[in-house]
Every structure is written in structure tokens, then in C-alpha cells.
Protein backbone atom coordinates (compact mmCIF):
# COMPACT_ATOMS: atom_id res chain seq x y z
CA UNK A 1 0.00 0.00 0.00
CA UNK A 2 1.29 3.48 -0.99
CA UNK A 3 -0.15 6.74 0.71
CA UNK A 4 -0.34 10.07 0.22
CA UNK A 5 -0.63 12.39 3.32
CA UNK A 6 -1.11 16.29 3.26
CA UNK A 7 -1.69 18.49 5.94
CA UNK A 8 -4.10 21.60 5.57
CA UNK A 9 -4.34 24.75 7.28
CA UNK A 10 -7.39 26.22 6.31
CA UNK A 11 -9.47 29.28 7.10
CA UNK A 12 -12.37 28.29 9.21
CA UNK A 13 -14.63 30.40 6.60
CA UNK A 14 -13.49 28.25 3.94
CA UNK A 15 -13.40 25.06 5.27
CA UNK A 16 -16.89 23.75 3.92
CA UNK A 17 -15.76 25.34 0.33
CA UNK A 18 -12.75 23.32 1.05
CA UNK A 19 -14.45 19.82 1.69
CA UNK A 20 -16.78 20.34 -0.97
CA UNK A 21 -13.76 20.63 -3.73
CA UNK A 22 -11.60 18.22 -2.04
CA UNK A 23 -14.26 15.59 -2.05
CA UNK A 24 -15.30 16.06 -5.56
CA UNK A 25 -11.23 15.84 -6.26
CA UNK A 26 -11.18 12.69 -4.36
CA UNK A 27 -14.26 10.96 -6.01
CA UNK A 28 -12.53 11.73 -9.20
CA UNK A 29 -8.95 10.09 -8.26
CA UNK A 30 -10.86 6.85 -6.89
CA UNK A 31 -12.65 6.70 -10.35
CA UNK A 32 -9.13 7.25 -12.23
CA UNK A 33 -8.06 4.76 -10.15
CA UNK A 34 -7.42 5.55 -6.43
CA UNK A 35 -8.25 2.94 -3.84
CA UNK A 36 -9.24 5.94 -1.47
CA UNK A 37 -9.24 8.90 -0.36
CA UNK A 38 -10.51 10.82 2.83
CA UNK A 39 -10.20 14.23 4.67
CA UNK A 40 -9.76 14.49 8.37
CA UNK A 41 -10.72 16.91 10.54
CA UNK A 42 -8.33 17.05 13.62
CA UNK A 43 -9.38 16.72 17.26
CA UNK A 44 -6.50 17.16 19.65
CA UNK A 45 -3.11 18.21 18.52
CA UNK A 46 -1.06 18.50 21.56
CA UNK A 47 0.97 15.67 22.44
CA UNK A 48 -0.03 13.21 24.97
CA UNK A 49 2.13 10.94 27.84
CA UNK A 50 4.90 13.25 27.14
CA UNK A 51 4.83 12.89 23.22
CA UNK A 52 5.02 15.72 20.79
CA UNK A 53 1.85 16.82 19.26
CA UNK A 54 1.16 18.25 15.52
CA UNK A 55 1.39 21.71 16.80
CA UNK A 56 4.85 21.24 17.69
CA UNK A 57 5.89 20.69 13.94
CA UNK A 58 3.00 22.59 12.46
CA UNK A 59 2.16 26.38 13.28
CA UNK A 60 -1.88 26.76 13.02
CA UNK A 61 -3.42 30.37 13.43
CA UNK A 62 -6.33 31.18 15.67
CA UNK A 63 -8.87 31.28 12.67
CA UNK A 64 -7.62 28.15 11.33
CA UNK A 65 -8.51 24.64 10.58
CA UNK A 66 -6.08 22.10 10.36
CA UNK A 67 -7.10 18.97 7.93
CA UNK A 68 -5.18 15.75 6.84
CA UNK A 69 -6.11 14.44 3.47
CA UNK A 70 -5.16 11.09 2.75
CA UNK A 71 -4.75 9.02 -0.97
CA UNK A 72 -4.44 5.84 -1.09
CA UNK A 73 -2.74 3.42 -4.17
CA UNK A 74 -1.19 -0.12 -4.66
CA UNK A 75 1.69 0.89 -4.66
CA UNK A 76 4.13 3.80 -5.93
CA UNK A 77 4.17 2.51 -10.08
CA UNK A 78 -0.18 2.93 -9.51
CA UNK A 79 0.12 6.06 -7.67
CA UNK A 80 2.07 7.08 -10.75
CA UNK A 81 -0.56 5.43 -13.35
CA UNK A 82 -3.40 7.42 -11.64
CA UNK A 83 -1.65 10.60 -11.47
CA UNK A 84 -0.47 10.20 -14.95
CA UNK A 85 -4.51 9.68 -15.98
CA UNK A 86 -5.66 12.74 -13.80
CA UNK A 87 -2.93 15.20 -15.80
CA UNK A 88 -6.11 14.84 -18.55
CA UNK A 89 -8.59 15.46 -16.52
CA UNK A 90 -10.09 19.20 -16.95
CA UNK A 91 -12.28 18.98 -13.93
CA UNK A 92 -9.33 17.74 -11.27
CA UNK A 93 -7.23 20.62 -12.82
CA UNK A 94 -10.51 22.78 -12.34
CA UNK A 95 -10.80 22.12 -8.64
CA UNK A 96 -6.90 22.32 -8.10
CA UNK A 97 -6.93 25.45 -8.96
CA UNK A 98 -9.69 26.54 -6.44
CA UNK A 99 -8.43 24.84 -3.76
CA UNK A 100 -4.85 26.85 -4.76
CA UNK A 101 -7.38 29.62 -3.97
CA UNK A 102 -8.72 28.62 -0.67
CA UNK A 103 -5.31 27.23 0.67
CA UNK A 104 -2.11 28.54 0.39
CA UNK A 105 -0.29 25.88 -1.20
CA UNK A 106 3.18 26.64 -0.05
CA UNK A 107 2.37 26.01 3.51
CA UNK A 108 0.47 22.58 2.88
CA UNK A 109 2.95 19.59 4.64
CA UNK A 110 3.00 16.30 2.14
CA UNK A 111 4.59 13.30 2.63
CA UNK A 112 4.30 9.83 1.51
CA UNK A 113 4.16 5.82 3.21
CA UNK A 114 4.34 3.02 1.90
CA UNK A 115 3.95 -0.58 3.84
């Protein structure tokens, strides 16, 4: 299994503009291909039993949301098929770019796992 995380910070006035385009984008990977995809909200992001939490790694205003998005693949070569059949598709592209307006892109945390 191959996964795609990305961490969020979005205003809290955009964040149901935010699930509605991220949805739609994920419904459209899973039908290019995608096992799954999901969006998270979070719930407690302060360490616990003396652990580091998310906020120690990942600065969050006041009037922010912070939101994991996970995609799911095979492995890394399907990850690259489905990607490779999205570049095609206008309405992903379409929704990319208004999520580029809702979230500034250059603060969004990505990282991939594989297992």
C-alpha cells in the first residue's frame, strides 16, 4: 500500500468550500483509479504521555482549521498510473486550482508511506 498524506491549514470560513472541492477531487482520483481517499478533521493536537503533538511541527493560526487528506494506491508505479490519468482530466485541474485559492499551497505539509 502506498499513501499520500497532506496536511491543511485552512481558514475556518473556507473550510466547507474546502471539503466540498476536495471531495469532488477525491471521487474523481478513486474513479481514475485511487483505492481511497478521505479528509480528516483534527481533534486534539497536543501531544499526549509526554509525546510531541502536531502543533509542535506545524504552526496553526487562531482562525484556522487544520485537515489531513489522505490518498491511497497499490503501490508507488499505480500512484504514478493514476496521477499520470488525472494530468487529462479538466475537472481535477478545475478544482486544483480553487483549492490553490482557498489554501495557500506553499504552507500545505506532504509526505508519503508506503507498507
Amino acid at each position: 500500500m502506498y499513501t499520500i498524506i497532506c496536511f491543511f491549514r485552512v481558514k475556518e470560513k473556507d473550510v466547507q468550500t474546502f471539503l466540498k472541492l476536495t471531495t469532488k477531487s477525491g471521487d474523481l482520483l478513486k474513479s481514475h483509479g485511487a483505492i481511497d481517499h478521505h479528509i480528516y478533521f483534527s481533534k486534539e493536537l497536543t501531544g499526549r504521555q509526554g509525546s510531541m503533538g502536531i502543533l509542535n511541527l506545524i504552526e496553526v493560526e487562531e482562525d484556522e482549521k487544520l485537515l489531513l487528506g489522505q490518498s491511497m494506491f497499490k503501490d508507488e508505479e499505480h500512484y504514478y498510473e493514476v496521477m499520470k490519468k488525472t494530468g487529462s482530466d479538466d475537472i481535477i485541474h478545475y478544482l486544483n486550482s480553487h483549492i490553490k485559492d482557498i489554501v495557500e499551497m506553499t504552507r500545505v505539509v506532504t509526505s508519503s508511506f508506503y507498507h
